[in-house]
PDB file of N, CA and C in Angstrom:
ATOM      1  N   UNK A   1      33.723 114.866 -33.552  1.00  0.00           N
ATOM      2  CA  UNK A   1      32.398 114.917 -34.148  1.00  0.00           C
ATOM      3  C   UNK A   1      32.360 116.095 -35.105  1.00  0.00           C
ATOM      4  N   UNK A   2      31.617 115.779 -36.359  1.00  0.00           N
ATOM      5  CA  UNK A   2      31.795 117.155 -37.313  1.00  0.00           C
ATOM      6  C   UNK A   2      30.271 117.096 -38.263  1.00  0.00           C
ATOM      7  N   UNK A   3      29.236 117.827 -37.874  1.00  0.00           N
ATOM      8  CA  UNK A   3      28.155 117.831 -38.917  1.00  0.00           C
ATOM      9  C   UNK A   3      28.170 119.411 -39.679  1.00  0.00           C
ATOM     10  N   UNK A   4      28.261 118.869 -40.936  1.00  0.00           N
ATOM     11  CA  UNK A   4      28.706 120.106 -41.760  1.00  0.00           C
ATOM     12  C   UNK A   4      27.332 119.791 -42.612  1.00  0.00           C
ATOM     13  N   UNK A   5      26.994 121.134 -43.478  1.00  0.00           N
ATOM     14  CA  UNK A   5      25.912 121.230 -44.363  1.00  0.00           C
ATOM     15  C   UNK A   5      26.001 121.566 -45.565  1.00  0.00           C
ATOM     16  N   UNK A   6      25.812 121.408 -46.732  1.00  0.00           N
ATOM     17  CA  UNK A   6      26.077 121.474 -47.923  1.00  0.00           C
ATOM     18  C   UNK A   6      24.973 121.460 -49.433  1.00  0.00           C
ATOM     19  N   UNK A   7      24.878 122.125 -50.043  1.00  0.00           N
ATOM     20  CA  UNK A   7      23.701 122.539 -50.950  1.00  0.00           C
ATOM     21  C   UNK A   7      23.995 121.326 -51.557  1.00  0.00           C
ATOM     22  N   UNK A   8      23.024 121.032 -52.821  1.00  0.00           N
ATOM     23  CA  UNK A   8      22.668 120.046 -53.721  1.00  0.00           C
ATOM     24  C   UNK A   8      23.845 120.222 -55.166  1.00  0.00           C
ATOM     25  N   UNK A   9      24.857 121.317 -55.035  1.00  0.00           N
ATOM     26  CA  UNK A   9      25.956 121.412 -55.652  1.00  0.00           C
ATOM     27  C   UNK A   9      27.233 121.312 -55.256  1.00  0.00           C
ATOM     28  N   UNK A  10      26.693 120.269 -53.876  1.00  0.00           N
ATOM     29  CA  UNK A  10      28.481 120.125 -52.900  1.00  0.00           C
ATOM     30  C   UNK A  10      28.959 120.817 -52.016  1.00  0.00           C
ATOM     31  N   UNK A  11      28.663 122.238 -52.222  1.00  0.00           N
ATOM     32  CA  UNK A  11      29.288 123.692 -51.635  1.00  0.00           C
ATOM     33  C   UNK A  11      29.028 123.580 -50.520  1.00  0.00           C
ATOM     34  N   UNK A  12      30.061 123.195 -49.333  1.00  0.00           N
ATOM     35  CA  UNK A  12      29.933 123.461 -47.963  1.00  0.00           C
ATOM     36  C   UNK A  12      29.167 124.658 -47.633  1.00  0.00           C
ATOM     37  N   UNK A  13      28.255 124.813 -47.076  1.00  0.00           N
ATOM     38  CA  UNK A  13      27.338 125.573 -46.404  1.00  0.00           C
ATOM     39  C   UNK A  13      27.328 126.522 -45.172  1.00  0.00           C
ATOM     40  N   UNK A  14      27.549 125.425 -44.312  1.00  0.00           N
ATOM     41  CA  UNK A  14      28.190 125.764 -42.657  1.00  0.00           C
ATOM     42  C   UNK A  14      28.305 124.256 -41.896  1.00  0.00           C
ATOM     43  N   UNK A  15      29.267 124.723 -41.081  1.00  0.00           N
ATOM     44  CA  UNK A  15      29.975 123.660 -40.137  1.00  0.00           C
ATOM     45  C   UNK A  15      29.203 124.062 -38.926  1.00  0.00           C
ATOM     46  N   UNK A  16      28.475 123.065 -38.457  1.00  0.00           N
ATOM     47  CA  UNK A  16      27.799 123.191 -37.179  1.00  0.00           C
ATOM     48  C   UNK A  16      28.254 122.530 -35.892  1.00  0.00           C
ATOM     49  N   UNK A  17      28.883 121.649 -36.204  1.00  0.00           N
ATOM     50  CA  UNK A  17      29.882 120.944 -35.330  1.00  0.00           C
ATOM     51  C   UNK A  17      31.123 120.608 -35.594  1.00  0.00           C
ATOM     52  N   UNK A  18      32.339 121.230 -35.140  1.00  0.00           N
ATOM     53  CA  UNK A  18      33.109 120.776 -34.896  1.00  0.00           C
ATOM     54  C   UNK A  18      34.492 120.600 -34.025  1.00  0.00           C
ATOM     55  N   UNK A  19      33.988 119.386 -33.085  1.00  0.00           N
ATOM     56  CA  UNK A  19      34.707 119.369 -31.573  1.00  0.00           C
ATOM     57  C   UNK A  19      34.897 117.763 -31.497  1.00  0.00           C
ATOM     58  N   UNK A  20      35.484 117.764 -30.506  1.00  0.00           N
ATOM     59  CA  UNK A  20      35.931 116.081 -30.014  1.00  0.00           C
ATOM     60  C   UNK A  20      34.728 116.506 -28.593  1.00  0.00           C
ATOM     61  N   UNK A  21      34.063 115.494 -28.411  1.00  0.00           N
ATOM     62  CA  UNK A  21      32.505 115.238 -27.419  1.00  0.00           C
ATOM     63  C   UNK A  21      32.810 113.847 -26.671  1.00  0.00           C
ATOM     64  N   UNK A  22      32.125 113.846 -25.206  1.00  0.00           N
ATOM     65  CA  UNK A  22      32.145 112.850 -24.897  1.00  0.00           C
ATOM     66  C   UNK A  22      31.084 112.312 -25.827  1.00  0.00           C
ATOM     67  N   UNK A  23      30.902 110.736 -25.163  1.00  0.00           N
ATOM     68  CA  UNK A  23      29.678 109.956 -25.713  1.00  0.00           C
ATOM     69  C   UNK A  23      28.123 110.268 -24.871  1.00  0.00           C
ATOM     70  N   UNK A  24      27.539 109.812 -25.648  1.00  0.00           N
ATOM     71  CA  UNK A  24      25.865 110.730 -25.205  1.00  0.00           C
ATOM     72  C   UNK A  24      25.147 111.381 -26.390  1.00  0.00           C
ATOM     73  N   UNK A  25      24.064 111.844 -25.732  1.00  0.00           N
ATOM     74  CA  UNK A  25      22.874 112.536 -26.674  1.00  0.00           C
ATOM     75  C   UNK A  25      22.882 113.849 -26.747  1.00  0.00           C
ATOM     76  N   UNK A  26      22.914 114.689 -28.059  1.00  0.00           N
ATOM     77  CA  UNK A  26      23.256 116.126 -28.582  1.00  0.00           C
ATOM     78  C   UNK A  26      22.350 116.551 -29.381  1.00  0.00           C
ATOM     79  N   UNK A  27      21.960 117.847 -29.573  1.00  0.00           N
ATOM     80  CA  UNK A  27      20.887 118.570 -30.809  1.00  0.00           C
ATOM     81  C   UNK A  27      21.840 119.377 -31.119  1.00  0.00           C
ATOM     82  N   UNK A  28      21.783 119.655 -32.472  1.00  0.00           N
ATOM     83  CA  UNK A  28      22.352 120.801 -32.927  1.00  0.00           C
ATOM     84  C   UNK A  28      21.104 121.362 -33.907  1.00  0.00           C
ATOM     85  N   UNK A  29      20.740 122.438 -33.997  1.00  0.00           N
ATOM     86  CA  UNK A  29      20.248 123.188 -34.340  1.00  0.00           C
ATOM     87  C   UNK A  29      20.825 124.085 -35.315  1.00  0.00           C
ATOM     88  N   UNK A  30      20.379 124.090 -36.772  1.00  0.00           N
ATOM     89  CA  UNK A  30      20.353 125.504 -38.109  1.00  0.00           C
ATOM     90  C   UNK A  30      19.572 126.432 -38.205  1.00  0.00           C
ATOM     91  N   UNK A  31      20.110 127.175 -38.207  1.00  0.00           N
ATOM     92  CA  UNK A  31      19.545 129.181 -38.141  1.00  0.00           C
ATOM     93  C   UNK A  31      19.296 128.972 -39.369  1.00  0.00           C
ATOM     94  N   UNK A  32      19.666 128.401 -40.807  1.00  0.00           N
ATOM     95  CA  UNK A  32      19.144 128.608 -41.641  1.00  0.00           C
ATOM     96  C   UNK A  32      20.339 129.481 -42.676  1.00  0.00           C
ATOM     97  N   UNK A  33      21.619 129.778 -41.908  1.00  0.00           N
ATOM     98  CA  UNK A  33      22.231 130.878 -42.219  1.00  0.00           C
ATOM     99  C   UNK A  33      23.929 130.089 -43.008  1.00  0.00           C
ATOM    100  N   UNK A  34      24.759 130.676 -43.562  1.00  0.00           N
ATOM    101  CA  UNK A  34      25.592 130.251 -43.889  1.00  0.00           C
ATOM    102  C   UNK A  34      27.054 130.208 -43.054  1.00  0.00           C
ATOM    103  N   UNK A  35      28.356 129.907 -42.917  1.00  0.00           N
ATOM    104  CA  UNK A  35      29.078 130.355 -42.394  1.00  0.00           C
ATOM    105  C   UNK A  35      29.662 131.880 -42.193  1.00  0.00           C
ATOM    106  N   UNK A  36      28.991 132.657 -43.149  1.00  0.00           N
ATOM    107  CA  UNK A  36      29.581 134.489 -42.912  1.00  0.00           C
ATOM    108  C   UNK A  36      27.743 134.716 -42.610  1.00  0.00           C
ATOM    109  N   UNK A  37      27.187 134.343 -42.361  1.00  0.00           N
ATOM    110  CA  UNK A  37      25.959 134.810 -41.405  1.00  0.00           C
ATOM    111  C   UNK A  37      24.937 134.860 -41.853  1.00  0.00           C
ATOM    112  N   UNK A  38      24.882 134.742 -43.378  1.00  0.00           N
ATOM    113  CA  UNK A  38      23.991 135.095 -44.536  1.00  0.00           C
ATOM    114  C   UNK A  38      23.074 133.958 -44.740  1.00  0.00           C
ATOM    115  N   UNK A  39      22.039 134.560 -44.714  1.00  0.00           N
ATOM    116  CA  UNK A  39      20.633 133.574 -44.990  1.00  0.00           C
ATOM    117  C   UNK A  39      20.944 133.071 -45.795  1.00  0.00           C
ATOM    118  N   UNK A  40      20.427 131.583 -45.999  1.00  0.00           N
ATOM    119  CA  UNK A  40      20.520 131.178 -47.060  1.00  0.00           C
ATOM    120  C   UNK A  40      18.839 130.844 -48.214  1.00  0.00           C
ATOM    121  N   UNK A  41      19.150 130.496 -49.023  1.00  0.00           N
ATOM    122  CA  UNK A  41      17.546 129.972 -49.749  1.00  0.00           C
ATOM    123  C   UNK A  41      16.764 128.816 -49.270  1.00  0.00           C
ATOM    124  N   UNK A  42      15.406 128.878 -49.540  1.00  0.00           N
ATOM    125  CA  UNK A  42      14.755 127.725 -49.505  1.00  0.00           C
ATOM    126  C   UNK A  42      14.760 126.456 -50.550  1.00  0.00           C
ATOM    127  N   UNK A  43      15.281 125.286 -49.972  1.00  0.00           N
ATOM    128  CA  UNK A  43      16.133 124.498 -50.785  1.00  0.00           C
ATOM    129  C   UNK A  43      16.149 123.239 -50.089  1.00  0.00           C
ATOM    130  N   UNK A  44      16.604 122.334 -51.058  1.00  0.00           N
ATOM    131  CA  UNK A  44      17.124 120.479 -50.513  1.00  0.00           C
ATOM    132  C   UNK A  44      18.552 121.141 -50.575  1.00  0.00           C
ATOM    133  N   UNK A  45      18.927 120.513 -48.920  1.00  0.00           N
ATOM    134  CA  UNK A  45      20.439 120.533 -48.310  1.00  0.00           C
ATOM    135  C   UNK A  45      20.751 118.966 -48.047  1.00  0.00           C
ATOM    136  N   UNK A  46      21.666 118.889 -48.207  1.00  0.00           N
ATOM    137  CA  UNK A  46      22.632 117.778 -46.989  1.00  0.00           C
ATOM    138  C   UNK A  46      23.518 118.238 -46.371  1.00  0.00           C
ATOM    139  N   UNK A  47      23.178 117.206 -44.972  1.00  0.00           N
ATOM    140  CA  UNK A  47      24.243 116.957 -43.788  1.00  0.00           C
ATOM    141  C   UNK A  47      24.866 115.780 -43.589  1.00  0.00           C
ATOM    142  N   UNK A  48      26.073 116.494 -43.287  1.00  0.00           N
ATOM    143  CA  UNK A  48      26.917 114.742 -43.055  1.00  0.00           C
ATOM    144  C   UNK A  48      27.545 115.041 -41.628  1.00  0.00           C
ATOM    145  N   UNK A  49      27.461 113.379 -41.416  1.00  0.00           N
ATOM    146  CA  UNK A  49      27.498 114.034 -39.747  1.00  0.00           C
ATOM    147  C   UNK A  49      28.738 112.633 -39.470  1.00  0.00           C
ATOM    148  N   UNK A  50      30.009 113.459 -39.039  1.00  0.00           N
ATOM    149  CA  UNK A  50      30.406 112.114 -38.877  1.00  0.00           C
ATOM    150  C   UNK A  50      31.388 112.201 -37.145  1.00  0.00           C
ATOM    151  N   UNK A  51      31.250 111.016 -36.838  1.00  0.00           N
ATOM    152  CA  UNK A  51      31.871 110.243 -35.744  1.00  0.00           C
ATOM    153  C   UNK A  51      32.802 109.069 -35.603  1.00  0.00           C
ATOM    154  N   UNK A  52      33.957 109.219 -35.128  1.00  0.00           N
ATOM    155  CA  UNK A  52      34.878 108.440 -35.355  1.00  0.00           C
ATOM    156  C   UNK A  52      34.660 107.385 -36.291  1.00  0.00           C
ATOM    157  N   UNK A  53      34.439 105.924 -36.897  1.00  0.00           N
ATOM    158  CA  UNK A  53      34.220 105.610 -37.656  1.00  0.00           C
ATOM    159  C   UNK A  53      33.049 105.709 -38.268  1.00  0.00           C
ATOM    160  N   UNK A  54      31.809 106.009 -37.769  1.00  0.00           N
ATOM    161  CA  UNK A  54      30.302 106.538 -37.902  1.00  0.00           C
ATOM    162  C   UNK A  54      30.602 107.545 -39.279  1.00  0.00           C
ATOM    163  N   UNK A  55      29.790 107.405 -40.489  1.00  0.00           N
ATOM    164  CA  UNK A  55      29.368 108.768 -41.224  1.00  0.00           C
ATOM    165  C   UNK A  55      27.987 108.032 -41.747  1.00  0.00           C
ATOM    166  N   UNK A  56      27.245 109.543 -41.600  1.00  0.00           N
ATOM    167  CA  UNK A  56      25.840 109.707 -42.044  1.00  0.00           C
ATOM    168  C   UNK A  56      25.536 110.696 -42.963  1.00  0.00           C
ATOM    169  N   UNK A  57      25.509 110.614 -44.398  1.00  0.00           N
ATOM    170  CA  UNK A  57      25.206 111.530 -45.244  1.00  0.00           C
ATOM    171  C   UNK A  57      23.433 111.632 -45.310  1.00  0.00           C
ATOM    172  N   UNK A  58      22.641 112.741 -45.613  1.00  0.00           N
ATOM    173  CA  UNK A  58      21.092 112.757 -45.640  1.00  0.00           C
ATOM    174  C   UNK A  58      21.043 114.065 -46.191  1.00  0.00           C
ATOM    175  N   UNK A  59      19.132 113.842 -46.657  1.00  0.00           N
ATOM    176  CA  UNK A  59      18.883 114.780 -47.376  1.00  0.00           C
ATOM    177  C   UNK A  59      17.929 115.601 -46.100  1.00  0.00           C
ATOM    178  N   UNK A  60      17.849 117.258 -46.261  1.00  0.00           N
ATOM    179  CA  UNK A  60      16.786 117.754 -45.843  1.00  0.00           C
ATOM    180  C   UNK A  60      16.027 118.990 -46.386  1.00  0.00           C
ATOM    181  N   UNK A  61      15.313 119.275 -46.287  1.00  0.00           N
ATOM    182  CA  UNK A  61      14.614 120.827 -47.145  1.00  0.00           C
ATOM    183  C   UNK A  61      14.303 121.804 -46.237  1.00  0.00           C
ATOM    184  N   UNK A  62      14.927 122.834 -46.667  1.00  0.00           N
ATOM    185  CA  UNK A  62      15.117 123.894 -45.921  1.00  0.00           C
ATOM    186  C   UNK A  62      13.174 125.178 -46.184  1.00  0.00           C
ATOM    187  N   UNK A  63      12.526 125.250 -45.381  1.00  0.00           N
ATOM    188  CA  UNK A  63      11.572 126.034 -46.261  1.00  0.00           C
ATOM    189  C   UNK A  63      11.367 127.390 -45.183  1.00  0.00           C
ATOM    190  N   UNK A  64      11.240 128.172 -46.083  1.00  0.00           N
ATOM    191  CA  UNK A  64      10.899 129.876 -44.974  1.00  0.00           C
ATOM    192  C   UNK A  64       9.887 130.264 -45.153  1.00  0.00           C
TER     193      UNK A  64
END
């Protein structure tokens, strides 16, 4: 399983998941922050969230 986040210019963001999971129901939760720890802006992000053959690309807006 791997949901990674990425600005509206592609740029990987932060990796919020990534592990092999059983099957079942999960939250993952964004601090808002980047992979070196750093806040990021208020902004339209995407996440892509993918699972063995499963991928889900989407939009979301980040606001502070």
């Amino acid at each position: 399983v791997k949901l990674e986040i990425y600005n509206v210019l592609g740029q990987k963001v932060r990796t919020l998941v990534d592990a092999q999971m059983q099957p079942g129901r999960y939250k993952a939760t964004w601090d808002g922050r980047n992979d070196t720890g750093a806040a990021v802006t208020s902004g339209v992000y995407i996440y892509r969230f993918v699972a063995g053959d499963f991928k889900s690309v989407q939009k979301m807006v980040l606001m502070k």
